[in-house]
Protein backbone atom coordinates (compact mmCIF):
# COMPACT_ATOMS: atom_id res chain seq x y z
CA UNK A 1 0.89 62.54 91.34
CA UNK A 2 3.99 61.01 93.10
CA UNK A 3 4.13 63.36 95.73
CA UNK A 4 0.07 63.12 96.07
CA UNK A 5 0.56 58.76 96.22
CA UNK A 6 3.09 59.34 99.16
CA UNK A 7 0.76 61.37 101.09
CA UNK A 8 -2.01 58.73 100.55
CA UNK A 9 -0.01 55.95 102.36
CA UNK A 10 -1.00 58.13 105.92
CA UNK A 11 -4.43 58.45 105.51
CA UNK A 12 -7.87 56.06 106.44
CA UNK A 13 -8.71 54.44 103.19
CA UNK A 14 -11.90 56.45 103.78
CA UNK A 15 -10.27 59.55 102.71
CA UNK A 16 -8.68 58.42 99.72
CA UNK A 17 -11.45 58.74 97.42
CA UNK A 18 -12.47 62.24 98.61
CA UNK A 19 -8.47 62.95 98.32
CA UNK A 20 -8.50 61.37 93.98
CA UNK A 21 -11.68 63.45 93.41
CA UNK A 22 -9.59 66.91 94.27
CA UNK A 23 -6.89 65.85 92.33
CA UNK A 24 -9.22 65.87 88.97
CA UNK A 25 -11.74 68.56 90.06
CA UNK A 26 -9.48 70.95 91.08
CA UNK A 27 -9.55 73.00 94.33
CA UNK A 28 -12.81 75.15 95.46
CA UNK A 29 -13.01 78.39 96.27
CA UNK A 30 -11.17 79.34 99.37
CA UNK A 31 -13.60 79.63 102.91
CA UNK A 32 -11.24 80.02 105.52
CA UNK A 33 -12.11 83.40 106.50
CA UNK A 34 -15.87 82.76 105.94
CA UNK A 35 -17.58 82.00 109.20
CA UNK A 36 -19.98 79.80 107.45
CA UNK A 37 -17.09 77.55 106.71
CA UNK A 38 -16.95 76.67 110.74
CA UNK A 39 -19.11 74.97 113.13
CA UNK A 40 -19.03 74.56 117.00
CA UNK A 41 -20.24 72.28 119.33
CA UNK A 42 -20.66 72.18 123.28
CA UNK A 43 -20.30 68.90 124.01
CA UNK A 44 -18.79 68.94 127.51
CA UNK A 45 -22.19 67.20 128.84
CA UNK A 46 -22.45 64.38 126.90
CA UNK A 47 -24.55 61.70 128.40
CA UNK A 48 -24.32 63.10 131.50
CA UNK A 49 -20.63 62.60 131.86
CA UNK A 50 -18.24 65.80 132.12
CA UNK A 51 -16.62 65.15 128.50
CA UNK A 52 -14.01 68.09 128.68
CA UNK A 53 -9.95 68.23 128.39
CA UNK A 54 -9.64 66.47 125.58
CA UNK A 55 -5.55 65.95 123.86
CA UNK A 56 -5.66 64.26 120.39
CA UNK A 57 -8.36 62.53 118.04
CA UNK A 58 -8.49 59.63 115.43
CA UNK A 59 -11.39 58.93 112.88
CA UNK A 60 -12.16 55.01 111.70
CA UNK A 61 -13.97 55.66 108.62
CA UNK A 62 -17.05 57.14 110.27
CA UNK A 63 -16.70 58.39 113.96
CA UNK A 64 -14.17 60.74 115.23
CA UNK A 65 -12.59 59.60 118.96
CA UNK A 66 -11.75 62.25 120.77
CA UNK A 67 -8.67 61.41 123.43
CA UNK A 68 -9.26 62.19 127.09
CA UNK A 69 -6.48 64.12 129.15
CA UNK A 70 -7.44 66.16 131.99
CA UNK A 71 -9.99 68.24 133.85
CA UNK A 72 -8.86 69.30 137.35
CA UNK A 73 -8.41 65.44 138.10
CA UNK A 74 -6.61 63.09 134.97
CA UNK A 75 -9.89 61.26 133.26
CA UNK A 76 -10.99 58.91 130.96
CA UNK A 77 -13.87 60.01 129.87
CA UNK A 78 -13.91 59.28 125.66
CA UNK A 79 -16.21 61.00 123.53
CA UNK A 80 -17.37 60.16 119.96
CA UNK A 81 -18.93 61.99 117.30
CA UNK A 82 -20.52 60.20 114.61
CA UNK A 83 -19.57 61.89 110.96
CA UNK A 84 -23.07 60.79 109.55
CA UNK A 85 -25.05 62.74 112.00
CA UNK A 86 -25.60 66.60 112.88
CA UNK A 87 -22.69 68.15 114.24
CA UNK A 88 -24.64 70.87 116.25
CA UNK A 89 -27.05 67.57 117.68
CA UNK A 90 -26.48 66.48 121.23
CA UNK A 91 -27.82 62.35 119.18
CA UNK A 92 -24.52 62.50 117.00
CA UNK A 93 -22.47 62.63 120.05
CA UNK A 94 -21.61 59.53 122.44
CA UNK A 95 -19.89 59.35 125.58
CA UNK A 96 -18.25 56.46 127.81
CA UNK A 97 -15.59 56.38 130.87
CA UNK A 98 -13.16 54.13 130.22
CA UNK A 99 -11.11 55.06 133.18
CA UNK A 100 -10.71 52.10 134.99
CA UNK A 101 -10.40 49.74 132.02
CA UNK A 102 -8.87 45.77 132.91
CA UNK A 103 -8.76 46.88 136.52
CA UNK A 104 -6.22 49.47 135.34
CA UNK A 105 -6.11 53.60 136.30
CA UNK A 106 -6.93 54.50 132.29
CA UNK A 107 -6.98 58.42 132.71
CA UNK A 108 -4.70 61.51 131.22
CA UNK A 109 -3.77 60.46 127.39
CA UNK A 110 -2.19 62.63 124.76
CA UNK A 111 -2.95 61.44 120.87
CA UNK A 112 -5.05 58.49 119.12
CA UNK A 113 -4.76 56.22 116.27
CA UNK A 114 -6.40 54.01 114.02
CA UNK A 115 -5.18 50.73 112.66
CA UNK A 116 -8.15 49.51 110.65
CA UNK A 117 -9.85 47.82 113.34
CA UNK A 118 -8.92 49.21 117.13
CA UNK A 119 -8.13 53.02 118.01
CA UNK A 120 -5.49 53.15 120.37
CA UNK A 121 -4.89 55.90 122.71
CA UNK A 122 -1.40 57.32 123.95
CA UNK A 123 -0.78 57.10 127.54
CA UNK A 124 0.32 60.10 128.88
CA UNK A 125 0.22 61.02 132.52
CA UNK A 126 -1.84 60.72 135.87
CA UNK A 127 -2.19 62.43 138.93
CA UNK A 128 0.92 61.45 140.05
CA UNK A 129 3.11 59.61 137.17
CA UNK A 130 3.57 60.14 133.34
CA UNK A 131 2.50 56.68 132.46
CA UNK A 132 2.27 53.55 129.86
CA UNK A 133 -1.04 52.46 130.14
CA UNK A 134 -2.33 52.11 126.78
CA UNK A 135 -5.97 51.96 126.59
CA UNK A 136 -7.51 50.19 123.63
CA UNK A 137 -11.32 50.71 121.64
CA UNK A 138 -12.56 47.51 119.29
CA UNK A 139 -14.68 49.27 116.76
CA UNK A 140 -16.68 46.26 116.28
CA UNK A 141 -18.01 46.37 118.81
CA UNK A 142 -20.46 48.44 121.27
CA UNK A 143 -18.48 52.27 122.06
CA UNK A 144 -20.30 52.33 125.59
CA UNK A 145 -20.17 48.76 126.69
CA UNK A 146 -16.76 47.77 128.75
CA UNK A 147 -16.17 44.34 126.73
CA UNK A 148 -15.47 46.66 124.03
CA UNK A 149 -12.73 48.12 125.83
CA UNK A 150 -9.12 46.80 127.22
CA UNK A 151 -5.83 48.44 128.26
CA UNK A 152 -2.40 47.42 128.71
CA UNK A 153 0.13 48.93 131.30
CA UNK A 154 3.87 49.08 129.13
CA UNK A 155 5.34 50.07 132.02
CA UNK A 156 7.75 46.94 132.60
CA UNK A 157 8.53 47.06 129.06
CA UNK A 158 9.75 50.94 129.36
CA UNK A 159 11.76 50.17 132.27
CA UNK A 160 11.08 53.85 133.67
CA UNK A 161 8.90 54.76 136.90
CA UNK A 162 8.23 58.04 134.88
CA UNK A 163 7.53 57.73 130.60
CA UNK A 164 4.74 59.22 129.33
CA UNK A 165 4.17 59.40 125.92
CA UNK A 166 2.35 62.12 123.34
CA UNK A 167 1.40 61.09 119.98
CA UNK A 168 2.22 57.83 117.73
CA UNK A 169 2.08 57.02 114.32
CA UNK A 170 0.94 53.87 112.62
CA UNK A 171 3.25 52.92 109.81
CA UNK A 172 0.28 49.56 108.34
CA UNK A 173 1.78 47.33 111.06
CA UNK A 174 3.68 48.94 114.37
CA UNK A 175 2.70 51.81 115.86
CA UNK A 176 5.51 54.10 117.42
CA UNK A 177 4.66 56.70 120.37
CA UNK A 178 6.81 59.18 121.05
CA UNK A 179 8.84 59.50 124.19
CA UNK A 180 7.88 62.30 126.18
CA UNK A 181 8.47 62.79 130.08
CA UNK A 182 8.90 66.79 130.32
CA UNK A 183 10.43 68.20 132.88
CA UNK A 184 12.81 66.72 134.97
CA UNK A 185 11.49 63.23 133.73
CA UNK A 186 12.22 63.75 129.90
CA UNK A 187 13.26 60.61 128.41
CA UNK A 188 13.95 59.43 125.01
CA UNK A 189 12.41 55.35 125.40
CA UNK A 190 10.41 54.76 121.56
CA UNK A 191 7.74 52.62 122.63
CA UNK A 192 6.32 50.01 119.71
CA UNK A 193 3.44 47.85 119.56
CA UNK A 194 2.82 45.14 116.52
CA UNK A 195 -0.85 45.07 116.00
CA UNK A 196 -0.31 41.58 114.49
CA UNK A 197 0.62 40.61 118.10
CA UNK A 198 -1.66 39.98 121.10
CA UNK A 199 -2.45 43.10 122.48
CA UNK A 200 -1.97 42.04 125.92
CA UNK A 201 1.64 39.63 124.74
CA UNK A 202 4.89 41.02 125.74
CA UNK A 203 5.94 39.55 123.17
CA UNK A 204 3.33 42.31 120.96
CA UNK A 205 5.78 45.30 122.72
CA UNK A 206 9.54 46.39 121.93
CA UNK A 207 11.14 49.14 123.26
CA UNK A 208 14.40 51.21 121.70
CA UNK A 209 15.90 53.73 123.85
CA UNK A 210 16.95 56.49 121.79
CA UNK A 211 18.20 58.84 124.28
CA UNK A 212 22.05 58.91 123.04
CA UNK A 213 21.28 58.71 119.00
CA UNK A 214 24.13 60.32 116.94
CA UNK A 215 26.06 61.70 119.49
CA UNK A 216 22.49 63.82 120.81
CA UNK A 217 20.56 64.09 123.69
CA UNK A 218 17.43 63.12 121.56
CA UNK A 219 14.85 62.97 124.13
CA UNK A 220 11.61 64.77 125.19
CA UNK A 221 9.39 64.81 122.05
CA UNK A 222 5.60 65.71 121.53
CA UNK A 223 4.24 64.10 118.79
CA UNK A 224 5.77 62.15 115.52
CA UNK A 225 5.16 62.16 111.65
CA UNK A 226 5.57 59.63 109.21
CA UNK A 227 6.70 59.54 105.54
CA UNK A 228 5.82 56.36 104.04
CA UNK A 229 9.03 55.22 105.39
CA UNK A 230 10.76 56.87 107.79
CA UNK A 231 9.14 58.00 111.82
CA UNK A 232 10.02 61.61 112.67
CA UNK A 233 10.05 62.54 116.46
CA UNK A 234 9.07 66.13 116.99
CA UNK A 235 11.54 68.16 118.98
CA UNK A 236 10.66 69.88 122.26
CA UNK A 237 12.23 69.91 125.79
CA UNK A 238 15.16 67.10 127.11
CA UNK A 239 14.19 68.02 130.82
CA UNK A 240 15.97 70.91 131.29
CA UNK A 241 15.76 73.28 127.98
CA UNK A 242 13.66 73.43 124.85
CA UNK A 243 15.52 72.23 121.80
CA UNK A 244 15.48 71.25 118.31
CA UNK A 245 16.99 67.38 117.77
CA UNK A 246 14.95 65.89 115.86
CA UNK A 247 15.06 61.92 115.83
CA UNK A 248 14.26 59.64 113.17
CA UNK A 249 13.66 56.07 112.48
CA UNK A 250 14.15 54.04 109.16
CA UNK A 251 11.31 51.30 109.49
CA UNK A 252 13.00 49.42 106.64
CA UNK A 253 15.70 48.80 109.57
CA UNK A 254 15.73 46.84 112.91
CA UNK A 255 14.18 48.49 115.61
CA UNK A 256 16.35 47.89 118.11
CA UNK A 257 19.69 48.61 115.84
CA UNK A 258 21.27 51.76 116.74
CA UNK A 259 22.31 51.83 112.98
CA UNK A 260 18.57 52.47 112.43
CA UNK A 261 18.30 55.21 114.13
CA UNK A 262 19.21 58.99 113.23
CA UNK A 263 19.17 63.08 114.58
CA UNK A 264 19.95 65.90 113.25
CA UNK A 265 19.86 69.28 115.56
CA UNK A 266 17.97 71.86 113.64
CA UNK A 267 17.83 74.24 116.38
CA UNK A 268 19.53 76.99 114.08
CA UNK A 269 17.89 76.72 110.66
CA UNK A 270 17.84 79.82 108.88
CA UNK A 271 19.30 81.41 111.88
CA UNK A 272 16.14 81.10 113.73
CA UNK A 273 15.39 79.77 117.31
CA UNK A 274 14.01 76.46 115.82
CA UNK A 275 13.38 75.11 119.35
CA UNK A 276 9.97 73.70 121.18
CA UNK A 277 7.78 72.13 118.52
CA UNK A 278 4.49 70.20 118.82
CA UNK A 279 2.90 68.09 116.67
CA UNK A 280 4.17 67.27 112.69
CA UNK A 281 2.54 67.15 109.10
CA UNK A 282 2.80 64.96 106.20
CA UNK A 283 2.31 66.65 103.00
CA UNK A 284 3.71 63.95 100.35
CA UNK A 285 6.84 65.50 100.34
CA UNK A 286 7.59 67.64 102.97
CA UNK A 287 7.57 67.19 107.15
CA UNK A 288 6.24 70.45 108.93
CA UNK A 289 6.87 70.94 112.65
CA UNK A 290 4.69 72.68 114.39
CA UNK A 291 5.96 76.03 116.50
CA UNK A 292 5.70 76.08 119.88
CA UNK A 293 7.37 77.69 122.49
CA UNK A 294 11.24 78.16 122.84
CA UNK A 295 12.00 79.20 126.70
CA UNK A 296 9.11 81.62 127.99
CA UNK A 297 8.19 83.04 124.54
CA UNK A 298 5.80 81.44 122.19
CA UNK A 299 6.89 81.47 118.54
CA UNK A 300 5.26 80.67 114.88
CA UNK A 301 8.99 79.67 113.22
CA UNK A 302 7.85 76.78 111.20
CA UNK A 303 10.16 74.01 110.56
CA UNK A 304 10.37 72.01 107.23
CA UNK A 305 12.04 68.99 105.86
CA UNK A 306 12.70 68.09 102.65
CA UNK A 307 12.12 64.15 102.70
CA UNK A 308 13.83 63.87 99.16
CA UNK A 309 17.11 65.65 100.73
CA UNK A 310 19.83 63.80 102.64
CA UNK A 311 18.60 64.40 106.26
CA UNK A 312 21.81 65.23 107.76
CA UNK A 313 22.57 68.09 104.55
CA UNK A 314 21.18 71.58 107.05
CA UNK A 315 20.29 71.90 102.82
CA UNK A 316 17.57 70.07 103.35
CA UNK A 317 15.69 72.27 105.93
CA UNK A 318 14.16 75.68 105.86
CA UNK A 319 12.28 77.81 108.47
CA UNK A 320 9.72 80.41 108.46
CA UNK A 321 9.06 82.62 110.84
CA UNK A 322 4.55 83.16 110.71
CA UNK A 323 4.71 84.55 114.04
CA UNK A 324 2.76 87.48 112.72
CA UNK A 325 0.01 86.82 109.80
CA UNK A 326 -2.53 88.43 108.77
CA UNK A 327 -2.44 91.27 111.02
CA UNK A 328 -2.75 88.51 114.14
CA UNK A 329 -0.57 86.89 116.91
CA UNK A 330 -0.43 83.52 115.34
CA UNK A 331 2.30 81.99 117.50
CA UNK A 332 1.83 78.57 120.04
CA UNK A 333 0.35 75.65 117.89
CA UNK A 334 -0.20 72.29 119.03
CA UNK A 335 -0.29 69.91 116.09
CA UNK A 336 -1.51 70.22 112.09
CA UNK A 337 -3.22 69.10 109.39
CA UNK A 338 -3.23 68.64 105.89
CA UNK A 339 -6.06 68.64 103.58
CA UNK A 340 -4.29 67.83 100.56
CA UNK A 341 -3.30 71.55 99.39
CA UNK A 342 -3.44 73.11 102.82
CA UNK A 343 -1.96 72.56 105.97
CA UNK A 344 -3.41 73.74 109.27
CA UNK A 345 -1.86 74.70 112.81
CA UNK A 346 -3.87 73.81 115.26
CA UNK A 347 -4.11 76.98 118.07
CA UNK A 348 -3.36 76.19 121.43
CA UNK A 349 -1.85 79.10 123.55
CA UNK A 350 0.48 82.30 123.04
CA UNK A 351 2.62 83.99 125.90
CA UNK A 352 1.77 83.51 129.83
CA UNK A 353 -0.73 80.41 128.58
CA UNK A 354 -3.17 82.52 126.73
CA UNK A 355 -5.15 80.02 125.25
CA UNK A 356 -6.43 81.59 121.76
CA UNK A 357 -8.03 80.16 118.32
CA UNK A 358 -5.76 82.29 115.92
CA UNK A 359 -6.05 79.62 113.36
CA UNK A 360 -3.01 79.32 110.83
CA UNK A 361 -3.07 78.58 107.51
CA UNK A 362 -0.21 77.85 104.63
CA UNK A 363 -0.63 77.06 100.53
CA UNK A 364 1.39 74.39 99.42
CA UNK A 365 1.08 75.06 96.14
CA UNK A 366 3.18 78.48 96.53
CA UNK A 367 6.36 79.31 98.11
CA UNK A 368 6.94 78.16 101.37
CA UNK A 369 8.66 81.94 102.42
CA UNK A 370 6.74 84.06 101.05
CA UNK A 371 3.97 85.75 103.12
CA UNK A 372 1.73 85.75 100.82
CA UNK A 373 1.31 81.71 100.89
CA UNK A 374 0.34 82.09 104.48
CA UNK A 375 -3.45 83.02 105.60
CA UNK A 376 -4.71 83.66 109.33
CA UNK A 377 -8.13 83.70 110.98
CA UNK A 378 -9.48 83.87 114.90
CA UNK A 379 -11.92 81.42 114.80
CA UNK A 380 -12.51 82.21 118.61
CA UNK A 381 -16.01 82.81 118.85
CA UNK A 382 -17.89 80.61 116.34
CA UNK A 383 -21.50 80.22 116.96
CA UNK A 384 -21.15 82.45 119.98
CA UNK A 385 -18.95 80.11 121.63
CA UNK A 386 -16.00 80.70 123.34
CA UNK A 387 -13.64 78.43 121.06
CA UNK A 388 -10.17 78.83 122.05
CA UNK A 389 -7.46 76.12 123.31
CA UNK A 390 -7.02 73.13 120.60
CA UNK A 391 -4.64 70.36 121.26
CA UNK A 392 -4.08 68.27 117.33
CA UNK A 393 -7.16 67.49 115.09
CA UNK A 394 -8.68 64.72 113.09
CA UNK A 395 -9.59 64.90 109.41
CA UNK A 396 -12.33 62.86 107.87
CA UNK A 397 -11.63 63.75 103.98
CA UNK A 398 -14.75 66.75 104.28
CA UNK A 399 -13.44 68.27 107.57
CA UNK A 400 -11.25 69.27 110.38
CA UNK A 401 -12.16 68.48 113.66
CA UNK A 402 -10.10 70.65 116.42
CA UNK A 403 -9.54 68.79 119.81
CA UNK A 404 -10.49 71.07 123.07
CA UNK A 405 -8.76 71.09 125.79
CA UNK A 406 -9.04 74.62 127.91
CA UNK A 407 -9.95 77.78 126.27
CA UNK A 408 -8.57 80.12 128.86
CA UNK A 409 -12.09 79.83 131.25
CA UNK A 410 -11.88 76.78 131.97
CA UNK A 411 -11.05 73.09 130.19
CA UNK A 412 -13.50 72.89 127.52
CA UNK A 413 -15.58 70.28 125.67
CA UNK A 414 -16.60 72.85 123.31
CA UNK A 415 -15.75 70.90 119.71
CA UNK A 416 -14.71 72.91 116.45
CA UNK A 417 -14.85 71.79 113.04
CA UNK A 418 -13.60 73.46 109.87
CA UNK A 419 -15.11 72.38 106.39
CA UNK A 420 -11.88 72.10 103.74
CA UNK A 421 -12.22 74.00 100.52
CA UNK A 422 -10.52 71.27 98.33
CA UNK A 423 -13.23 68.76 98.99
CA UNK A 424 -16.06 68.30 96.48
CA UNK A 425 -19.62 69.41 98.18
């Protein structure tokens, strides 16, 4: 039960329940080959808006928020689904364009979260910047009226023409996004906001640059994962190669103290290419890193750290290599979840930027290198759609809602869920 508590302390109080119940009913049977178990949704037309190219999600209890990233043109167009309504029903689904929030350019964001009141969504990039305008949703109020809405541009804070962020995690009071950039404007600038601040304060916003921590070059990250205590920083490209530093902050510590601050390069764990990951998981005791791409070549080498080893001790990481389960391709994720037995990859795209849904599956109740813990499935054409191209997911303590983004046609608003075995019916 300790290791289920410390998953707990990540999750919307809405899921906790659902999460208690599993622990004392025990797990159902498996689905996640059974088509029945999945459920698509073209919502790319929602209220007559184009609601496609979507990059991250956060649920409040009741509605999921999908983030808005890009079409051809940067938008922000956000798009809702309400959990207590039809999936496959054009009523459960709202749109609104908050693009031009506070008089601000509110387009191209990568990631959402939840606080308890406001979701918060990750600024990203634009059509000609990566950016810090953080755009912000009051749940109390009206989704499609602008009153509801506001935005804040970090960019003075950051100090940097070009940040850009992708993902945060919300630790009960800050939230930390992780410093992104990409290539050549990879940076390594942790961006903090205190929700028990003003949103639109400068006082509300701190900013650590962890470029140089432990001797690294710990920047260019794509997403972040938190333990209960400590913010992990998910390893991709510094601007000029794809690598495996991962950066991590104690929030027991002062922000801006460098003795707060930690990496440890993990780009040769097991003797793998452990390089180019997107997106982390939480499972109460371990942080998963999701595989990526190292150079041109997708890969499925799954990174894991032990959160009760020393995080400097190379004993306290292992790797897998899933690259090939189940018979399928299952290398390029973007993001994961956990369900509290499972945890999900999230498909994105393989080699040349093949988008595909080659969904990826591991058992935490069994060995974490043994094939046989690990389960595959190509979810690509569920309900005759075409359902490729996911960027992260949103979990709702029944099921898995997959973010779209392109699926190799075009960018797509077609929306996939997944209903978890180890919730009661």
């Amino acid at each position: 039960m300790a290791r289920m508590r410390a998953w707990l302390v990540t999750l919307h109080p809405a899921i906790v329940l659902t999460v208690a119940l599993v622990s004392v009913c025990g797990h159902a049977a498996d689905e996640f080959s059974d088509p029945s178990a999945w459920e698509a949704f073209d919502a790319g037309s929602t209220d007559g808006l184009q609601a496609k190219g979507y990059f991250g999600a956060a649920f409040d209890g009741r509605y999921v928020y999908y983030a808005p990233c890009r079409t051809a043109a940067f938008h922000g167009v956000v798009l809702r689904y309400d959990t207590e309504g039809d999936f496959g029903t054009a009523t459960s689904w709202r749109a609104y364009d908050a693009g031009s929030t506070d008089g601000l350019k509110t387009v191209g964001y990568a990631g959402a979260v939840f606080d308890g009141r406001y979701v918060y969504f990750i600024p990203f990039a634009d059509a000609n910047t990566r950016h810090a305008r953080v755009l912000r949703y009051d749940t109390q109020a009206e989704f499609t009226r602008a009153p509801s809405w506001s935005a804040f541009d970090a960019g003075p804070v950051i100090g940097l023409r070009h940040s850009g962020f992708d993902g945060a995690v919300f630790d009960g009071r800050y939230i930390y996004m992780a410093p992104f950039g990409y290539s050549p404007y990879a940076h390594g600038r942790v961006l903090r906001y205190d929700t028990q601040g003003e949103f639109k304060s400068r006082m509300s916003w701190a900013v650590h640059d962890a470029s140089r921590t432990s001797g690294l070059a710990t920047k260019g990250y794509y997403g972040a994962g938190f333990d209960g205590r400590y913010v992990y920083f998910v390893p991709f490209n510094d601007g000029t190669s794809f690598h495996g530093r991962v950066l991590r902050y104690d929030t027991q510590a002062d922000f801006q103290s460098a003795t707060a601050w930690s990496a440890y390069d993990a780009a040769a764990t097991g003797g793998m290419a452990t390089i180019g990951y997107k997106g982390a998981v939480f499972d109460g005791r371990y942080m998963y890193f999701v595989p990526f791409r190292a150079g041109e070549t997708c890969h499925g080498r799954v990174l894991r750290y032990d959160t009760q080893g020393d995080f400097s001790d190379r004993g306290s990481w292992s790797a897998y290599d899933a690259g090939h389960t189940g018979g399928l391709d299952t290398r390029g994720y973007v993001g994961g979840e956990f369900d509290g037995r499972y945890i999900y990859f999230i498909p994105y795209s393989g080699d040349g930027n093949v988008f595909h849904a080659r969904m990826l599956r591991y058992d935490t109740t069994a060995e974490f290198a043994d094939a046989r813990s690990w389960s595959a499935f190509d979810a690509r054409s569920t309900d005759g759609l075409n359902t490729q191209g996911y960027k992260y997911s949103a979990f709702d303590g029944k099921y898995i809602y997959f973010v779209p983004y392109n699926n190799g046609t075009a960018f797509s608003g077609i929306a996939l869920r997944y209903r978890s075995p180890v919730t009661p019916r």
